[in-house]
Protein backbone atom coordinates (compact mmCIF):
# COMPACT_ATOMS: atom_id res chain seq x y z
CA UNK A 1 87.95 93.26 142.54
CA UNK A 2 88.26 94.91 139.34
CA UNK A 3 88.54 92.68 136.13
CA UNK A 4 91.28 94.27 132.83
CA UNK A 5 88.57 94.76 129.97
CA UNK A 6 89.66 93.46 126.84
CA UNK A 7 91.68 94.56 124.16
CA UNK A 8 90.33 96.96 121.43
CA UNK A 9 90.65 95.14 118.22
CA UNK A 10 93.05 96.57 115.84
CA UNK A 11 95.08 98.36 118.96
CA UNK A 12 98.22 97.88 120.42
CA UNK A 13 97.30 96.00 123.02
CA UNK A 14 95.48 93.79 121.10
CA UNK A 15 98.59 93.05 118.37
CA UNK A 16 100.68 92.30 121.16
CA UNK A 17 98.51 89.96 122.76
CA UNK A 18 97.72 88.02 119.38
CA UNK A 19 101.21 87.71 118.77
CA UNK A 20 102.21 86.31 121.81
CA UNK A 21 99.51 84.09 121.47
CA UNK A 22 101.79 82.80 118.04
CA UNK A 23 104.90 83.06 119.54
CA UNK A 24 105.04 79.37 120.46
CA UNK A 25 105.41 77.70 116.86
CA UNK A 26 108.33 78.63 116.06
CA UNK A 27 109.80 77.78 119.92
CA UNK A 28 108.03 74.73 119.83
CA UNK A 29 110.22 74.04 116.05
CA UNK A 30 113.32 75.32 117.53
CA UNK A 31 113.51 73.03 120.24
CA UNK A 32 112.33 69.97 118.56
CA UNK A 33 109.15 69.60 120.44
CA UNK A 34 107.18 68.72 116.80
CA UNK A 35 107.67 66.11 114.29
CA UNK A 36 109.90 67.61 110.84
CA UNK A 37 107.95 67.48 107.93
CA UNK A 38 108.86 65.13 105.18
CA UNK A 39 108.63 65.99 101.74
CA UNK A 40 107.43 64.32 98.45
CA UNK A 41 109.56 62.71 96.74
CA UNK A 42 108.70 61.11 93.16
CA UNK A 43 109.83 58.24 91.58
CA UNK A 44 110.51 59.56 88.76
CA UNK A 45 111.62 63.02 86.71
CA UNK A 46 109.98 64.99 83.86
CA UNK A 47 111.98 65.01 80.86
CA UNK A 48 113.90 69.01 81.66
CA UNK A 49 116.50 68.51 80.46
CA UNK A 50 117.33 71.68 78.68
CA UNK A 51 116.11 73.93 81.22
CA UNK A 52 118.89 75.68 83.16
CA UNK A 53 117.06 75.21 86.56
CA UNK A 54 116.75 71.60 86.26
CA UNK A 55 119.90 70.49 87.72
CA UNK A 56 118.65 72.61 90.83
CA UNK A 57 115.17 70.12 91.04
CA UNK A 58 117.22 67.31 90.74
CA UNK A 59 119.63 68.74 93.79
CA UNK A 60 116.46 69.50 96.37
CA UNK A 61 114.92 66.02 95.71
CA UNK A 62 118.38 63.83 96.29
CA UNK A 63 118.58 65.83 99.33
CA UNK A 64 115.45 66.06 100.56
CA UNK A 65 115.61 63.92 103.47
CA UNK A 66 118.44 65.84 104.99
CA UNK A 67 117.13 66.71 108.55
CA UNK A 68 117.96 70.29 108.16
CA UNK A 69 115.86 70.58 104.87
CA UNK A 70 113.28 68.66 106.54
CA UNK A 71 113.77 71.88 109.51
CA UNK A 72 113.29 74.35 107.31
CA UNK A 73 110.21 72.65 105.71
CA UNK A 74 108.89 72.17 109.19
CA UNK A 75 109.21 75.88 109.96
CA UNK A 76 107.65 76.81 107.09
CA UNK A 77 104.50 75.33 107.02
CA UNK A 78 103.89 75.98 110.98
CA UNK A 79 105.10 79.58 109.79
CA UNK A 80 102.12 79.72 107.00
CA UNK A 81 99.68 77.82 109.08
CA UNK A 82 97.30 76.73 106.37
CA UNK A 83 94.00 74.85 106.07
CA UNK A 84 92.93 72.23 103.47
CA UNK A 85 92.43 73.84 100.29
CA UNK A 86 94.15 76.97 101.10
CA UNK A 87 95.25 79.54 98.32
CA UNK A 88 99.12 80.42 98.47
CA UNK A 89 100.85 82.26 96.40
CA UNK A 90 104.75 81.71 96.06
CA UNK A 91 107.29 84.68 94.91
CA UNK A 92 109.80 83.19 92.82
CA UNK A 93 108.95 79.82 92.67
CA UNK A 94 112.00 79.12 90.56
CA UNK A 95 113.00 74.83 89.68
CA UNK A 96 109.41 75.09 91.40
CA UNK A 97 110.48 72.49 94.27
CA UNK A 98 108.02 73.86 96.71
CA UNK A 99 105.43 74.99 93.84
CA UNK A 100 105.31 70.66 93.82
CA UNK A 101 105.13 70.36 97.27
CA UNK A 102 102.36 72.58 98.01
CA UNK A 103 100.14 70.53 95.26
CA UNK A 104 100.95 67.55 96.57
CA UNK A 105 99.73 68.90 99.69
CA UNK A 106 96.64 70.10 98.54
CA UNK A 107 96.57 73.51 98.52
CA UNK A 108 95.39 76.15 95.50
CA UNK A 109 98.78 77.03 94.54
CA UNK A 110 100.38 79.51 92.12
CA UNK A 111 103.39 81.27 91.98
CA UNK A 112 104.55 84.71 90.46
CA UNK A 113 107.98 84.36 88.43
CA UNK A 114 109.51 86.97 86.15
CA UNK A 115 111.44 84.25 84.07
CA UNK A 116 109.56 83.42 81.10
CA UNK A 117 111.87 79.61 81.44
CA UNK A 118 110.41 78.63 84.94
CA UNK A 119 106.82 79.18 83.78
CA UNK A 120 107.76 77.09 80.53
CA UNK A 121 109.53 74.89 83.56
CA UNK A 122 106.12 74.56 85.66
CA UNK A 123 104.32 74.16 83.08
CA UNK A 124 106.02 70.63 81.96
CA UNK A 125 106.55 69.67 85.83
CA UNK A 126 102.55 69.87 86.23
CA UNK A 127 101.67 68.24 83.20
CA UNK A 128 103.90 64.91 84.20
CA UNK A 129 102.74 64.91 87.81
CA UNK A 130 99.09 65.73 86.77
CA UNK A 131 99.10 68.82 89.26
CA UNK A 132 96.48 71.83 88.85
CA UNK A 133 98.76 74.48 90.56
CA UNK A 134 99.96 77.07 87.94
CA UNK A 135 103.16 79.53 87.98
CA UNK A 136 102.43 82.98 85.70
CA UNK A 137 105.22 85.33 84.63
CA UNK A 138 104.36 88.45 87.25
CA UNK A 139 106.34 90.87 88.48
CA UNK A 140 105.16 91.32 92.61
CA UNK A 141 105.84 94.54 92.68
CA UNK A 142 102.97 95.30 89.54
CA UNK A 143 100.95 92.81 90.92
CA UNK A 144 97.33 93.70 91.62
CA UNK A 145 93.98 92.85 92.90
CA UNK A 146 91.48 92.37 95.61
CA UNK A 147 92.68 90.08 98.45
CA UNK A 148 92.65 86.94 97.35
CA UNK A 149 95.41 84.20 98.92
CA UNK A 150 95.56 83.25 102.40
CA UNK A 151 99.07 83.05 102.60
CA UNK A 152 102.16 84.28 100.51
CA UNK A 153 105.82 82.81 101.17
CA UNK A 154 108.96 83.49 99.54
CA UNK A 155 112.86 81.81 99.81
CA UNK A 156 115.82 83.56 98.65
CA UNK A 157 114.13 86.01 96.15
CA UNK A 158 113.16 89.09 97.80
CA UNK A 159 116.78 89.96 97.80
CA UNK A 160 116.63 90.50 94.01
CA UNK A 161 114.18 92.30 93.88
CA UNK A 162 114.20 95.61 91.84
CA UNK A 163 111.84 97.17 95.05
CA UNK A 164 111.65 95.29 98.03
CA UNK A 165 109.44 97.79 100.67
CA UNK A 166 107.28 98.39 97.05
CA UNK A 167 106.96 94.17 96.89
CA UNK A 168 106.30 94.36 100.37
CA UNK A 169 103.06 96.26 100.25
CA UNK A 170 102.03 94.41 97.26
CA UNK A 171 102.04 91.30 99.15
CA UNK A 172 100.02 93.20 101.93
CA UNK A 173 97.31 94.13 99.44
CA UNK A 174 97.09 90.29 97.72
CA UNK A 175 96.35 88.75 101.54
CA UNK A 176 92.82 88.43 102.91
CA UNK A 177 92.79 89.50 106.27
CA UNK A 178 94.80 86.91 108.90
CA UNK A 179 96.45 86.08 106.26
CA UNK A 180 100.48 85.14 106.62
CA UNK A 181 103.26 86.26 104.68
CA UNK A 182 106.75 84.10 105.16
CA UNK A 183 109.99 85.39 103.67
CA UNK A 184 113.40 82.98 103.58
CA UNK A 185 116.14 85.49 102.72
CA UNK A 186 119.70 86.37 103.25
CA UNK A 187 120.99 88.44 106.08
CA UNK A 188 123.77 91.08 105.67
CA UNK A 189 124.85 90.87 109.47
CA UNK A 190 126.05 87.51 108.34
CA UNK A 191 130.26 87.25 107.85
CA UNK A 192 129.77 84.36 105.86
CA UNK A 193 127.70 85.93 103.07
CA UNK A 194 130.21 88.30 102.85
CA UNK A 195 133.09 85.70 102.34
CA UNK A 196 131.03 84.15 99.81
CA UNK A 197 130.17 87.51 97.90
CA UNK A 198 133.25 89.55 98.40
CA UNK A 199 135.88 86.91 98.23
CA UNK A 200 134.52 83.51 96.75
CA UNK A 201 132.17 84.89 94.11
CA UNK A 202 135.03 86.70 92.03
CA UNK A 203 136.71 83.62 92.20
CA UNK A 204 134.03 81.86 90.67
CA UNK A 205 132.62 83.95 87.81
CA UNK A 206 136.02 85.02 87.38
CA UNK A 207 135.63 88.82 88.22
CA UNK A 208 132.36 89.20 86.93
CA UNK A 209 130.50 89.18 89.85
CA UNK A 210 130.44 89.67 93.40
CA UNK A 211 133.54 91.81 95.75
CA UNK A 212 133.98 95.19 95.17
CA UNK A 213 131.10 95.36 92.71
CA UNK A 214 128.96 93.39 94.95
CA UNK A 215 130.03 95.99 97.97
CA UNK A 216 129.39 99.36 96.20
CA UNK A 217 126.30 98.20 94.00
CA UNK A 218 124.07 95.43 95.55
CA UNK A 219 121.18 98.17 95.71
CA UNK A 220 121.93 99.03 91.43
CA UNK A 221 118.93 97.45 89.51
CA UNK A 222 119.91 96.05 86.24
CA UNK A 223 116.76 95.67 83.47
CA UNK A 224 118.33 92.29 82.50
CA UNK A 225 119.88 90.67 85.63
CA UNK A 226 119.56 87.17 83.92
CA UNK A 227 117.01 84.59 81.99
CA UNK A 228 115.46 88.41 81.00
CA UNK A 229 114.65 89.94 84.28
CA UNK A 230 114.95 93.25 86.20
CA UNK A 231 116.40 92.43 89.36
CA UNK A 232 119.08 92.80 91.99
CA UNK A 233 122.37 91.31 92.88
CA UNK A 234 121.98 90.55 96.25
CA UNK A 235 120.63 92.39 98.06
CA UNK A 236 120.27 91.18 101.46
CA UNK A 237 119.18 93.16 104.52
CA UNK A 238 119.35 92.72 108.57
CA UNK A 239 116.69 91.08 110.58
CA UNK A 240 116.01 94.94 111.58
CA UNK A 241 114.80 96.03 108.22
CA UNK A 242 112.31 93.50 107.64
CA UNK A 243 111.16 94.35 110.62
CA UNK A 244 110.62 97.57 110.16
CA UNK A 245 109.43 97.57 106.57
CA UNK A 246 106.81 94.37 107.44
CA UNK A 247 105.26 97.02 110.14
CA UNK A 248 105.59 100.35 107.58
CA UNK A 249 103.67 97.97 105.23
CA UNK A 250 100.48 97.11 107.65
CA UNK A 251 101.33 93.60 109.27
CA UNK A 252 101.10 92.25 112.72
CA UNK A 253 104.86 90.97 112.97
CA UNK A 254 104.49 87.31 113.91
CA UNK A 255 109.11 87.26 114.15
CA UNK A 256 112.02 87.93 112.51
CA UNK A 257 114.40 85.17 113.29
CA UNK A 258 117.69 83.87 111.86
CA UNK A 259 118.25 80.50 110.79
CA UNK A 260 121.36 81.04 113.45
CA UNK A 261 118.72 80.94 116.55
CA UNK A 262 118.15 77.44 115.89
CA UNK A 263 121.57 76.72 117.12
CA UNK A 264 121.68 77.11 121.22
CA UNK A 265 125.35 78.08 121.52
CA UNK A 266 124.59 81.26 119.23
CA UNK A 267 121.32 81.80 120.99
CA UNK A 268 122.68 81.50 124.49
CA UNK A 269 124.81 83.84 123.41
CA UNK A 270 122.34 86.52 121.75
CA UNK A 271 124.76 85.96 118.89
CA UNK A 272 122.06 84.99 116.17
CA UNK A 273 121.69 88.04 114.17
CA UNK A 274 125.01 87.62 112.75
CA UNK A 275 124.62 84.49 111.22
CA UNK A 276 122.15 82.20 108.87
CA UNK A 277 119.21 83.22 106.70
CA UNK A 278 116.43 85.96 107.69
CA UNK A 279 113.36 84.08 108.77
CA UNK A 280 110.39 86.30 108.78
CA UNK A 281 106.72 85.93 109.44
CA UNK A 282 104.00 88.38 109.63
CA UNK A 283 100.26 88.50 109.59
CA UNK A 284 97.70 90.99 107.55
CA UNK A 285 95.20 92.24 110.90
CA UNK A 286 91.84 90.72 110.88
């Protein structure tokens, strides 16, 4: 009787098996087999009152206990899979919600912003909480250095991003090996975003943003997109490019999900593509 030798390391065959092997976190998340994550929530506020993204810090902490926030939360740190003391490194921290909840968890945090306000932001948030994590004005895709973190994540930013696939590899190079990289983005496949972007937005900045301009120029990079910083407007890719640019950059993809597969009348239905946010994971090889 014969016995399979193992797997190479670094091969195919080895990949695949490793990522079946992490295939179950995100089932077991989906179908409520583990306990949501709660977050921190503090008593009180730090006086921010004449930064732009305060309002925003003030939204996510009133609705914090909102079981879907508490979802997403839960995915996210089964997703990153860290260990006490961890370093993480955050891409667009922003109101810096999340930059406060990975202190308060204990892990070596800092975060890469490219406005100057959310920095000045962080730096008042930490000082009232008494926090050591730290948020520097960075631009990912410039970013560079010997692996250091042990995980990178990232919500709603990478679509702004002057150079995504460029980003992409940056975050590659910043990972020590079995390292995991998490990306919360939008998803083009999605109808909805393009009600919001071709119809609603217009509506809203009264014709300054979003529809036709939106349609024909998501990909345009503008030196000054807003608070001072070369971005995007937008744009949001399919489930299909992240996967393909998380393997062109190196990783082991862990999956590529929508937020729509966590509803079972879109998944029985193989209908999940097409709607919700891009939830991607991915792991640097060992």
């Amino acid at each position: 009787m014969s016995s399979r030798s193992p797997a190479a390391p670094g091969s195919a065959q080895d990949r695949g098996a490793r990522r079946r092997d992490r295939r179950p976190f995100w089932k077991e998340v989906v179908r409520g087999e583990v306990p949501l994550e709660s977050y921190h929530v503090p008593d009180e506020l730090p006086p921010l009152e004449r930064f732009e993204n305060a309002a925003k810090l003030v939204r996510h902490f009133k609705t914090a206990h909102y079981p879907t926030r508490r979802l997403w939360l839960t995915f996210l740190m089964r997703a990153l899979d860290l260990s006490p003391g961890a370093r993480v490194l955050e891409v667009g921290p922003g109101c810096g919600f999340l930059a406060y909840e990975m202190c308060r968890r204990g892990y070596d945090y800092t975060g890469y912003d490219m406005v100057p306000q959310n920095e000045e932001m962080w730096r008042v948030t930490s000082r009232f909480y008494g926090l050591d994590g730290k948020v520097v004005v960075a631009d990912i895709c410039e970013a560079e250095g010997p692996p250091f973190f042990d995980a990178i994540f990232s919500l709603s930013t990478f679509e702004h991003i002057h150079d995504q696939p460029r980003a992409i590899r940056r975050c590659y190079e910043l990972l020590r090996p079995g390292g995991r990289f998490v990306v919360f983005d939008g998803n083009i496949l999605d109808p909805r975003m393009w009600w919001r972007q071709v119809v609603m937005r217009p509506i809203r900045s009264g014709g300054r943003q979003g529809g036709l301009k939106w349609v024909f120029g998501k990909g345009t990079v503008y030196e000054d997109y807003g608070l001072g910083w070369r971005g995007k407007e937008e744009d949001v890719k399919s489930i299909f490019w992240w996967r393909r640019q998380l393997r062109a950059a190196g990783f082991d993809v862990v999956t590529v999900l929508t937020s729509g597969y966590f509803r079972p009348a879109l998944r029985a239905l193989g209908l999940w593509p097409f709607a919700g946010t891009v939830l991607a994971v991915a792991e640097k090889p060992r």
